[in-house]
N, C-alpha and C. Protein backbone atom coordinates (compact mmCIF):
# COMPACT_ATOMS: atom_id res chain seq x y z
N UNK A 1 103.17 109.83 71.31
CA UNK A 1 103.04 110.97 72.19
C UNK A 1 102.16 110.65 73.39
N UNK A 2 101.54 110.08 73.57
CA UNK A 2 100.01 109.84 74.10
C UNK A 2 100.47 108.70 75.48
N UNK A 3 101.24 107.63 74.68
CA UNK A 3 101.86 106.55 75.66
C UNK A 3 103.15 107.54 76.22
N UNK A 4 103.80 108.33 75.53
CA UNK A 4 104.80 108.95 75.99
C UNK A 4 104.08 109.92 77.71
N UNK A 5 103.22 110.75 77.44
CA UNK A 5 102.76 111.55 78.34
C UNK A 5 102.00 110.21 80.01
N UNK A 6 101.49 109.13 79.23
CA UNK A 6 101.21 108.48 80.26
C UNK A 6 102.08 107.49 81.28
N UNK A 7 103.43 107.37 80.44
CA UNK A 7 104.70 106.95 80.73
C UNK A 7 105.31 107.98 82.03
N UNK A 8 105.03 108.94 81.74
CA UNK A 8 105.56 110.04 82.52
C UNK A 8 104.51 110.61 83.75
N UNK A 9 103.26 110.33 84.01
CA UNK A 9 102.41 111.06 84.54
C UNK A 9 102.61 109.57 85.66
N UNK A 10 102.92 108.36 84.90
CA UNK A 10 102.90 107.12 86.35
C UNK A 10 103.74 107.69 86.95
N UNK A 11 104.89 107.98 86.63
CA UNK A 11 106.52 107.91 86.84
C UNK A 11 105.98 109.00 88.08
N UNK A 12 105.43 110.05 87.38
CA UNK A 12 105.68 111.47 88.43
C UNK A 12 103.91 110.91 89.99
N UNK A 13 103.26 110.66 88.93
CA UNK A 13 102.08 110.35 90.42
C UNK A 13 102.13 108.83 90.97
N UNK A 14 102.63 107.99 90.50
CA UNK A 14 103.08 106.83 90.91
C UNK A 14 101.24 106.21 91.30
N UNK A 15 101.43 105.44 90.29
CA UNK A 15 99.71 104.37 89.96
C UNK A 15 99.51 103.92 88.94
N UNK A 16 99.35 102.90 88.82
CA UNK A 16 98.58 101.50 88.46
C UNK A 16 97.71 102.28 87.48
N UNK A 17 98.12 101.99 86.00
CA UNK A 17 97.24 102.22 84.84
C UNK A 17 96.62 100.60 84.60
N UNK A 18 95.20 100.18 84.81
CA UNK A 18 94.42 99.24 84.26
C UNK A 18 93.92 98.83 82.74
N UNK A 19 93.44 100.19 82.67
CA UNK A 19 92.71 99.91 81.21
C UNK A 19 92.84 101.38 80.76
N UNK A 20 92.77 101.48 79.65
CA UNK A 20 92.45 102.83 78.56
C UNK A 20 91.50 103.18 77.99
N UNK A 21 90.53 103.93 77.20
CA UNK A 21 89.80 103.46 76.14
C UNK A 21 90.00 105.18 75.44
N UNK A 22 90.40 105.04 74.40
CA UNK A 22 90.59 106.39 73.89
C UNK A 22 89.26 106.56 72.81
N UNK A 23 89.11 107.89 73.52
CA UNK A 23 87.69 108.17 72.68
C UNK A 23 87.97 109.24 71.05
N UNK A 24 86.83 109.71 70.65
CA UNK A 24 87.43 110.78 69.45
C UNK A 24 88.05 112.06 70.18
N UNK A 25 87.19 112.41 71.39
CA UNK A 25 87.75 113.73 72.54
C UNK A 25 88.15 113.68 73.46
N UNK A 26 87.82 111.87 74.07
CA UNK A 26 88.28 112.25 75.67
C UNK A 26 89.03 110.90 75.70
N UNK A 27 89.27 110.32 76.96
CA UNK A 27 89.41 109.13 77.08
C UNK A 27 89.58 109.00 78.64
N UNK A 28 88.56 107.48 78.65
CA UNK A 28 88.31 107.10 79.77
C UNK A 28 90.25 106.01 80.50
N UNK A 29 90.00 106.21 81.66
CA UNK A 29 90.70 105.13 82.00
C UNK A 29 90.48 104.41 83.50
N UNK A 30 91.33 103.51 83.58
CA UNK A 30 91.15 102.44 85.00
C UNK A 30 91.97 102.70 85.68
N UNK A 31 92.51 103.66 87.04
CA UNK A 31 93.73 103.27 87.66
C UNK A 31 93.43 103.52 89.52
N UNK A 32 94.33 102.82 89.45
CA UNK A 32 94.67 102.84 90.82
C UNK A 32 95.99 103.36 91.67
N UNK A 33 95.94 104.69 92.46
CA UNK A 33 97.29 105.11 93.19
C UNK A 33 97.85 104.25 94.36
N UNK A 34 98.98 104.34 94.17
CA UNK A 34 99.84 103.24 94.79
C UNK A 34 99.64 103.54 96.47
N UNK A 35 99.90 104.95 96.38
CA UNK A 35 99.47 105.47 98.08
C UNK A 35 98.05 105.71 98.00
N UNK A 36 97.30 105.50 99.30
CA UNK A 36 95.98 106.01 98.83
C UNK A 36 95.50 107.04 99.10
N UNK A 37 96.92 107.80 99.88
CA UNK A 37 96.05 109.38 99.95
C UNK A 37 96.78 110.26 99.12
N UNK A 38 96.70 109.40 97.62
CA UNK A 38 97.92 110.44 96.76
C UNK A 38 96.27 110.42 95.67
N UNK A 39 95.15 110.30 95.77
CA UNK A 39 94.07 110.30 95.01
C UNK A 39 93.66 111.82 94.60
N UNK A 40 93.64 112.32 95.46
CA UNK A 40 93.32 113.36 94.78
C UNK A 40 94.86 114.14 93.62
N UNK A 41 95.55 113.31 94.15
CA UNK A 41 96.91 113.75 92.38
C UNK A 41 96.58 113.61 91.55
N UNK A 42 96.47 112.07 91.74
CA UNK A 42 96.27 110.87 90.62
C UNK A 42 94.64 111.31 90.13
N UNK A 43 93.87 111.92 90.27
CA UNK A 43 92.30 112.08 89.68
C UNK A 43 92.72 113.65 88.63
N UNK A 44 93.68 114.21 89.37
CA UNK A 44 93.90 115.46 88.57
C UNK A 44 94.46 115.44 87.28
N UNK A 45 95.05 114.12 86.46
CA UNK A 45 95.39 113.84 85.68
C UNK A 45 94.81 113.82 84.24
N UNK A 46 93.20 113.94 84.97
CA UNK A 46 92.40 114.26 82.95
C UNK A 46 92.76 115.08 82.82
N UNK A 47 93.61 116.98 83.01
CA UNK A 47 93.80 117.23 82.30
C UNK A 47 95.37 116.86 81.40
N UNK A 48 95.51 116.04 81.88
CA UNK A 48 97.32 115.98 81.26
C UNK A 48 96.87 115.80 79.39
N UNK A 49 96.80 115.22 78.91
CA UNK A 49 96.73 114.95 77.72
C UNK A 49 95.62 116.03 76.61
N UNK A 50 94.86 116.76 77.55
CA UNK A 50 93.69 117.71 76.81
C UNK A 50 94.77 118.61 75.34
């Protein structure tokens, strides 16, 4: 489910997943948007998985 939702959140904001680290509540990650004034999309994304 988890790779499924992040499969889909590149697809739709288009960026560069680096690293992961899944916590017990949250999880950190590494990425980078492909456009760079698509950042404020791509930052809106902690809540996708809550």
């Amino acid at each position: 489910m988890f790779l499924y939702a992040i499969k889909q959140a590149i697809e739709k904001y288009n960026f560069k997943l680096y690293a992961v680290c899944i916590m017990s509540n949250h999880i950190h990650d590494l990425i980078e948007p492909i456009q760079k004034d698509n950042c404020s999309s791509v930052t809106s994304l902690k809540c996708l998985v809550d």
